[in-house]
Protein backbone atom coordinates (compact mmCIF):
# COMPACT_ATOMS: atom_id res chain seq x y z
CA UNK A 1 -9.97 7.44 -28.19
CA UNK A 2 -7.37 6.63 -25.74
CA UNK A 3 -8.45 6.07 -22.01
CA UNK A 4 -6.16 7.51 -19.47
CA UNK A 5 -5.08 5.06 -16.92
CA UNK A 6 -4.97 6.35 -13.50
CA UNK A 7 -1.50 6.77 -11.68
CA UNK A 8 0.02 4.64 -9.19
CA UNK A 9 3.63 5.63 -7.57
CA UNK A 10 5.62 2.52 -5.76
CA UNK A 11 8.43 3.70 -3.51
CA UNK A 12 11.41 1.22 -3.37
CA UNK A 13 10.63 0.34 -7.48
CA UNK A 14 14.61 -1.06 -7.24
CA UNK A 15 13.52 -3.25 -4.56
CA UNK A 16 12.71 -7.00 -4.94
CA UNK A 17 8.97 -6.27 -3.72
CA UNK A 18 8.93 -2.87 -6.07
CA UNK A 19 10.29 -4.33 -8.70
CA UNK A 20 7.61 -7.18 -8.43
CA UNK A 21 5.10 -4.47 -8.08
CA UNK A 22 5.91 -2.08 -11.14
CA UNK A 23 6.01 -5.36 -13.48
CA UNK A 24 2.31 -6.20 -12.43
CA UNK A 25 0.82 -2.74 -11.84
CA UNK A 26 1.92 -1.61 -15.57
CA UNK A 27 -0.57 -3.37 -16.93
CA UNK A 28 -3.93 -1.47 -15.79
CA UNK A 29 -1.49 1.86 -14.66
CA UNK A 30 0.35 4.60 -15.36
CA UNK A 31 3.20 3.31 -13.16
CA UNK A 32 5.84 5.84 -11.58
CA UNK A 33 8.81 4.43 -9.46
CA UNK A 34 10.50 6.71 -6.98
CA UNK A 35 13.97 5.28 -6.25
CA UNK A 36 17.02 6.61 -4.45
CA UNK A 37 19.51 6.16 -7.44
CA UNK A 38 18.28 5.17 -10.42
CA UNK A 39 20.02 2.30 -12.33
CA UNK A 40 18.70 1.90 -16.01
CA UNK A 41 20.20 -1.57 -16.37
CA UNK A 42 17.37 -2.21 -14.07
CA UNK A 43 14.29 -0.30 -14.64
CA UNK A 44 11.22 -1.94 -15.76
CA UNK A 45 9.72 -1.26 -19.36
CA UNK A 46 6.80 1.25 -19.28
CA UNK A 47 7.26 2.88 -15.93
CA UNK A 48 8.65 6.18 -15.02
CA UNK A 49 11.14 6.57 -12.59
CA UNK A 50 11.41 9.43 -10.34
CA UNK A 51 14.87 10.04 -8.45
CA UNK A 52 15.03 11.01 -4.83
CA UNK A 53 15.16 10.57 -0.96
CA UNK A 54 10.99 9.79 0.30
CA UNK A 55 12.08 11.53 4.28
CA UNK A 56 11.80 14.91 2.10
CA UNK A 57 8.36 15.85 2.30
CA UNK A 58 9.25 18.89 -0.48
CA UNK A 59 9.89 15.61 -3.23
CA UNK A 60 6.70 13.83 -1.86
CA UNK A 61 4.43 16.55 -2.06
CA UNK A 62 5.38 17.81 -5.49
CA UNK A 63 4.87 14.42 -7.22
CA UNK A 64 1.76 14.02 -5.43
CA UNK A 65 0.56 17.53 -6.94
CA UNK A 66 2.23 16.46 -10.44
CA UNK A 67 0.52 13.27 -10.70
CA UNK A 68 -2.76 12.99 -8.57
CA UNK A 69 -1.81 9.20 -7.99
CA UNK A 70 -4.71 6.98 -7.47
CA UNK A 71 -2.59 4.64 -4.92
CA UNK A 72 1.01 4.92 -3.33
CA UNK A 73 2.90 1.64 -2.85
CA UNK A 74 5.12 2.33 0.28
CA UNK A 75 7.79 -0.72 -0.78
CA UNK A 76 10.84 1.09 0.77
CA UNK A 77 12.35 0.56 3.63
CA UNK A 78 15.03 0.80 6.26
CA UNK A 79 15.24 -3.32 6.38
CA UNK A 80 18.96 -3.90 8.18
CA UNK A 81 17.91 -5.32 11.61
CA UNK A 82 21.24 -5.14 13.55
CA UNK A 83 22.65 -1.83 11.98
CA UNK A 84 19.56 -0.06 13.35
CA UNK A 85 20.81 -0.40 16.32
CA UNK A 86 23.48 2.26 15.63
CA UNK A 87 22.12 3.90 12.67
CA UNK A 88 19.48 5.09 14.44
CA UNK A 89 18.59 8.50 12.84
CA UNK A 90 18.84 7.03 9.74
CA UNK A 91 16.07 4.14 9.97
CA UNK A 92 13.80 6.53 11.86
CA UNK A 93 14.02 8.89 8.50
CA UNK A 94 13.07 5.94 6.65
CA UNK A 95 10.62 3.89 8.25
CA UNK A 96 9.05 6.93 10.22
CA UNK A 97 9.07 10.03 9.18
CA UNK A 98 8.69 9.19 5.10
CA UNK A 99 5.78 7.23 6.10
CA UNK A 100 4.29 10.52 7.77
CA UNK A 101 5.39 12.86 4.71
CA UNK A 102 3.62 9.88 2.41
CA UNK A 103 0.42 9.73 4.35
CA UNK A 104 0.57 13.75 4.05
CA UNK A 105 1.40 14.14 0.47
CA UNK A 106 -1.48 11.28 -0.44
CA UNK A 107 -3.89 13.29 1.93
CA UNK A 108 -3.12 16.60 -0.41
CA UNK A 109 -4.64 14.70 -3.29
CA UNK A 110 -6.91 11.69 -2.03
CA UNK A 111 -4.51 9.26 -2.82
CA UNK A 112 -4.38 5.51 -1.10
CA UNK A 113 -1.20 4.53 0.75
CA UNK A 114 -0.58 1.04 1.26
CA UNK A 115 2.41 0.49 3.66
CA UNK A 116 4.02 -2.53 4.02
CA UNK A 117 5.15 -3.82 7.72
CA UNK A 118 6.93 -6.46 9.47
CA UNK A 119 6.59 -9.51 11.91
CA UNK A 120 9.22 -7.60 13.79
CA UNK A 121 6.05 -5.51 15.41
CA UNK A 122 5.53 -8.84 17.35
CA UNK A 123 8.23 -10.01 20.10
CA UNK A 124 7.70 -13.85 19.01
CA UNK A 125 7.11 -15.16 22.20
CA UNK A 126 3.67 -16.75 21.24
CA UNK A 127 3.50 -16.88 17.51
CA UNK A 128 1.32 -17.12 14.99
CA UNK A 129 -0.29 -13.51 15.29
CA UNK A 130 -3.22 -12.85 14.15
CA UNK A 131 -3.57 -9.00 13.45
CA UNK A 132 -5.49 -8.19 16.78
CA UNK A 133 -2.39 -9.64 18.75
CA UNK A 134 -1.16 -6.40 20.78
CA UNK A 135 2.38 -5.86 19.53
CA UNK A 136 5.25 -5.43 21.50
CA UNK A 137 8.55 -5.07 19.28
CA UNK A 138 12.06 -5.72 20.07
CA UNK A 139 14.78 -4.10 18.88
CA UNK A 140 15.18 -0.77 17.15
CA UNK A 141 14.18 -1.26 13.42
CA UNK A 142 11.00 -3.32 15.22
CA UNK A 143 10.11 -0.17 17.33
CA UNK A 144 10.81 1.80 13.93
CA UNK A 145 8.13 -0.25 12.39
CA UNK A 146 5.63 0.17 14.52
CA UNK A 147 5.84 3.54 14.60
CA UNK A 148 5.52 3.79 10.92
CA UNK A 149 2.48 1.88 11.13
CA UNK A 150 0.80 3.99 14.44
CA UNK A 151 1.62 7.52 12.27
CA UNK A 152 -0.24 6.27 9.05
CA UNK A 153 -3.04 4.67 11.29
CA UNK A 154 -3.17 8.35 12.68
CA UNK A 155 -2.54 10.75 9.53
CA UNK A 156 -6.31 10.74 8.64
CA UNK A 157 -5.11 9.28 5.35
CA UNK A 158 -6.87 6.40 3.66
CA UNK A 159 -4.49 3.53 4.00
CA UNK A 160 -4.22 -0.39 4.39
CA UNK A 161 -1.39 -1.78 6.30
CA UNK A 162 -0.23 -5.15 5.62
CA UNK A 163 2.66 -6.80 7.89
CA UNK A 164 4.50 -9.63 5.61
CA UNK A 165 7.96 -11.66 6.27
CA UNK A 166 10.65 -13.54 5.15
CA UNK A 167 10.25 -12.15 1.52
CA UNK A 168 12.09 -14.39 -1.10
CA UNK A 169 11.96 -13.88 -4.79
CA UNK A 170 14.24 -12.73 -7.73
CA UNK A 171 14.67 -9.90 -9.69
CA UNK A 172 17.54 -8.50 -11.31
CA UNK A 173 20.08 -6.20 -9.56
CA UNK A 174 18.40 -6.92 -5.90
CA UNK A 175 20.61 -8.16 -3.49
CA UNK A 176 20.54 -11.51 -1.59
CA UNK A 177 17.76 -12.81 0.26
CA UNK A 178 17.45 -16.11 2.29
CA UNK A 179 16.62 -18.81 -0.42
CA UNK A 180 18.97 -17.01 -2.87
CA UNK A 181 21.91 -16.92 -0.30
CA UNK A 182 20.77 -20.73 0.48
CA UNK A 183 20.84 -21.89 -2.98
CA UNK A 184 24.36 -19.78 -4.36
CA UNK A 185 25.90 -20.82 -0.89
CA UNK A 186 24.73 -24.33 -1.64
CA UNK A 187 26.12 -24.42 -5.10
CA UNK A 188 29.47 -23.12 -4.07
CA UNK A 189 29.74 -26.14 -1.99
CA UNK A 190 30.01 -24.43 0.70
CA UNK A 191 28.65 -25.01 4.19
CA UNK A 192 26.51 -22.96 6.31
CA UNK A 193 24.91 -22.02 9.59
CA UNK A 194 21.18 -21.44 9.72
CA UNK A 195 19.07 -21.38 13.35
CA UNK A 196 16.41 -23.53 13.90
CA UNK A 197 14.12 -21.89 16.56
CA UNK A 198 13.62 -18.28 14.54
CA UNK A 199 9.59 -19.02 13.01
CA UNK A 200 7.78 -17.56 10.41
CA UNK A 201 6.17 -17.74 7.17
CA UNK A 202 8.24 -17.66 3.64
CA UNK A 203 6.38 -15.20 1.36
CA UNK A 204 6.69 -15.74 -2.68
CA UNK A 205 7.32 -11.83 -3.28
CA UNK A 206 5.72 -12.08 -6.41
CA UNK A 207 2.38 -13.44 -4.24
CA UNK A 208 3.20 -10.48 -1.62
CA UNK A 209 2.75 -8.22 -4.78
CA UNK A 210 -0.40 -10.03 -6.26
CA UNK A 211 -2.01 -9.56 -2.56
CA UNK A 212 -1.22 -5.72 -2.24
CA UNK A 213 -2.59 -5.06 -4.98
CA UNK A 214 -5.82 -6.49 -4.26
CA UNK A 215 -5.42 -4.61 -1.28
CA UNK A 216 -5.21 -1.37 -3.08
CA UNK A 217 -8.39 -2.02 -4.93
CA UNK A 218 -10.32 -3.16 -1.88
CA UNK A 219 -10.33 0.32 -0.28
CA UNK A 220 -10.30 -1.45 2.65
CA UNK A 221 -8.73 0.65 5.59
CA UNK A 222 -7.47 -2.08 7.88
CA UNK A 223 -4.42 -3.76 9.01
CA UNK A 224 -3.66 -7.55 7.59
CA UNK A 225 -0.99 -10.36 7.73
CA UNK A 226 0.03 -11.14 4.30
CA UNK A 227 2.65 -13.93 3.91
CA UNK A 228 3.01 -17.28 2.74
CA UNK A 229 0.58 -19.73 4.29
CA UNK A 230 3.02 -22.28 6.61
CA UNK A 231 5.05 -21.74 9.40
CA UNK A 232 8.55 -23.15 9.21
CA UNK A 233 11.49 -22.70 11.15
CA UNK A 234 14.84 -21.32 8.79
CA UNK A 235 17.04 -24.53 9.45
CA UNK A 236 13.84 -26.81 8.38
CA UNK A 237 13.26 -23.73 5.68
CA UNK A 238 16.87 -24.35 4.33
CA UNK A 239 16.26 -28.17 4.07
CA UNK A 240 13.22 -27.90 1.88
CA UNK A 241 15.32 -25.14 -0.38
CA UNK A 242 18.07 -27.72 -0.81
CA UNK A 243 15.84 -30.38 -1.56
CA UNK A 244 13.52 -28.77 -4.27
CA UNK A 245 17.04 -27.52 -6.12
CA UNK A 246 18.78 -30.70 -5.30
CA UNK A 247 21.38 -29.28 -3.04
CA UNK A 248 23.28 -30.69 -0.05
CA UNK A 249 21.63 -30.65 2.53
CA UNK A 250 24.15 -31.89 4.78
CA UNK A 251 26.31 -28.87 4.68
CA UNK A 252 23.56 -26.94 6.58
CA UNK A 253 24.33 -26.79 10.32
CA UNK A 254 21.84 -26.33 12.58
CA UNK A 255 22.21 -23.90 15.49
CA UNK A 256 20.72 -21.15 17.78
CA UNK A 257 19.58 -17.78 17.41
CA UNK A 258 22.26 -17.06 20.22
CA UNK A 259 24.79 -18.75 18.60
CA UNK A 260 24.74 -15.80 16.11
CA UNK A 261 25.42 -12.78 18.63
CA UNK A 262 23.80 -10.19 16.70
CA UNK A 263 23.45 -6.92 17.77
CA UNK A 264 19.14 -7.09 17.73
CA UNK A 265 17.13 -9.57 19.27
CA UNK A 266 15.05 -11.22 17.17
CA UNK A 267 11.45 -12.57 17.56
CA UNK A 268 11.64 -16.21 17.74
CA UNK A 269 7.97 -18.37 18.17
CA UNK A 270 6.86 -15.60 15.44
CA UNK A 271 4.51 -16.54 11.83
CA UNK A 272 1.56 -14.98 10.48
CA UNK A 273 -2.08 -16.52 10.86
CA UNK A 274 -2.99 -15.03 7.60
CA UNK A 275 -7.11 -16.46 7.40
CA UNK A 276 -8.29 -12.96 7.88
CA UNK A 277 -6.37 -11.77 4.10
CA UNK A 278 -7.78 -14.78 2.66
CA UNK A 279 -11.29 -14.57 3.58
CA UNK A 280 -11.78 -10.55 3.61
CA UNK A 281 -9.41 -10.10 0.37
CA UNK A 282 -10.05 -13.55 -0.98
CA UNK A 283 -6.44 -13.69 -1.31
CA UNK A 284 -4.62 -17.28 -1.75
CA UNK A 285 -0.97 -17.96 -0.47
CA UNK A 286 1.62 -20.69 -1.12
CA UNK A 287 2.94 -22.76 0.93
CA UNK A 288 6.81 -23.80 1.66
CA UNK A 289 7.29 -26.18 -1.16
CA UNK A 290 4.45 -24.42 -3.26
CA UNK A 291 6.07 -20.79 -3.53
CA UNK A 292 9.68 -22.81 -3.76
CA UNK A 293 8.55 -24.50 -6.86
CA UNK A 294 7.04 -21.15 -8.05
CA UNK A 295 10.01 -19.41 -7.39
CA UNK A 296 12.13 -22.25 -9.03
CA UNK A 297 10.53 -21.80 -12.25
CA UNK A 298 11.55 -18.06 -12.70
CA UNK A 299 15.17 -18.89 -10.95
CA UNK A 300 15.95 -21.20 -14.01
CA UNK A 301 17.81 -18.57 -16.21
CA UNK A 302 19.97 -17.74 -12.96
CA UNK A 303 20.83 -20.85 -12.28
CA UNK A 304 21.66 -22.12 -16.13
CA UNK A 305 24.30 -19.28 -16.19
CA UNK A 306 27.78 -20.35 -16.01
């Protein structure tokens, strides 16, 4: 007799964290991805992908009545920092309002949403935050963020919040992220700029994905910083990239946040004091050269191409 697994939907199943996700949830669920263009050189063996836009309640709430999901990974997001500032209306849809029609749709059939957040919440004055640490965000997509967090907190929806940060990992067909734009710049031989007083904690994505999960299965409702375990600044980040792939380091140049002129401020003295995860969850997270030489391992193929 076969036993039905229950069903799990992960939003942002393209994404690096979704992707990450979908590969480890398939095991012990029925996985479903909902993605905003679906690209089959990409998808994941044994999981269903579902096409469409997560601000339209209508989608949301007729999966949710299709599939009775047992938990809803919420791994999408509105992530570009400085465009938010004039795309307004468009990271609002995303990182607001699809977190309300989630929390709505998973209310219509008892399902779990577990939203993930951002650092950005904080204005990384007086870093590491612990999760009681009143936030006060920044910019726009920061604002955005905590919003999405205060209308899942009030939906009356079971849920578990957990606020990660500088996310590094591969998976094929995501775009850049910092240790993969370190490493290809690196190998180019070309130089670059990275700022040395922006904090925070590098999180293995693959770890990030472990840790939600347990999460999920905790049926905890809470709020928790998930990320890697040490506190680094990028420039000193970059360094320790360059040195586990045996890169120059000497083509990094170190400079200021302000040196950049981006459109959003950014919190600085920021970084995650993550002992709450680890003794509630009993979750374990890498540190810097840890989750490099983790992620070096699965970057091998990548980097053996010609």
């Amino acid at each position: 007799m076969q036993i039905l697994k229950p069903k799990v939907i992960v939003t942002g199943a393209h994404g690096l964290l979704g992707s990450k996700l979908v590969r480890l949830l398939r095991e012990k669920y029925d996985v479903y991805g909902i993605v905003r263009e679906f690209r089959q050189p990409y998808a994941v063996d044994g999981v269903e992908y579902i096409e469409g836009d997560i601000s339209k309640y209508k989608l949301l709430s007729k999966v949710a009545r299709q599939l009775h999901p047992k938990f809803i990974f919420n791994a999408a997001a509105y992530t570009n920092v400085d465009r938010s500032e004039t795309e307004k209306e468009a990271c609002w849809r995303t990182n607001v309002e699809a977190v309300e029609y989630l929390a709505r749709a998973a209310r219509l059939v008892d399902a779990r949403v577990i939203h993930v957040s951002t650092d950005y919440v904080f204005d990384g004055r007086n870093g590491p935050y612990r999760e009681e640490d009143r936030p006060n965000p920044l910019g726009y997509y920061a604002k955005s963020k905590l919003a999405g967090e205060n209308v899942l907190v009030a939906s009356g929806a079971n849920y578990a919040i957990a606020r990660t940060m500088v996310v590094y990992g591969y998976s094929p067909g995501v775009r850049m992220n910092f240790v993969t734009w370190v490493i290809e710049q690196l190998r180019l031989g070309k130089s670059i700029r990275v700022v040395d007083d922006q904090f925070g904690n590098p999180t293995l994505a693959d770890e990030l994905a472990e840790a939600l999960i347990v999460l999920a299965e905790s049926q905890i409702q809470d709020i928790f910083h998930i990320s890697g375990s040490e506190v680094i600044d990028r420039y000193h980040f970059a360094l320790a990239i360059a040195e586990e792939f045996g890169l120059d380091g000497s083509r990094i140049e170190r400079i200021k946040t302000a040196d950049l002129n981006q459109a959003a401020p950014r919190p600085l003295q920021s970084g995650f004091i993550i002992e709450k995860a680890e003794k509630t969850l009993g979750i374990r997270m890498s540190d810097v050269r840890t989750g490099l030489r983790k992620f070096k391992q699965q970057y091998q193929p990548v980097l053996r191409q010609p």
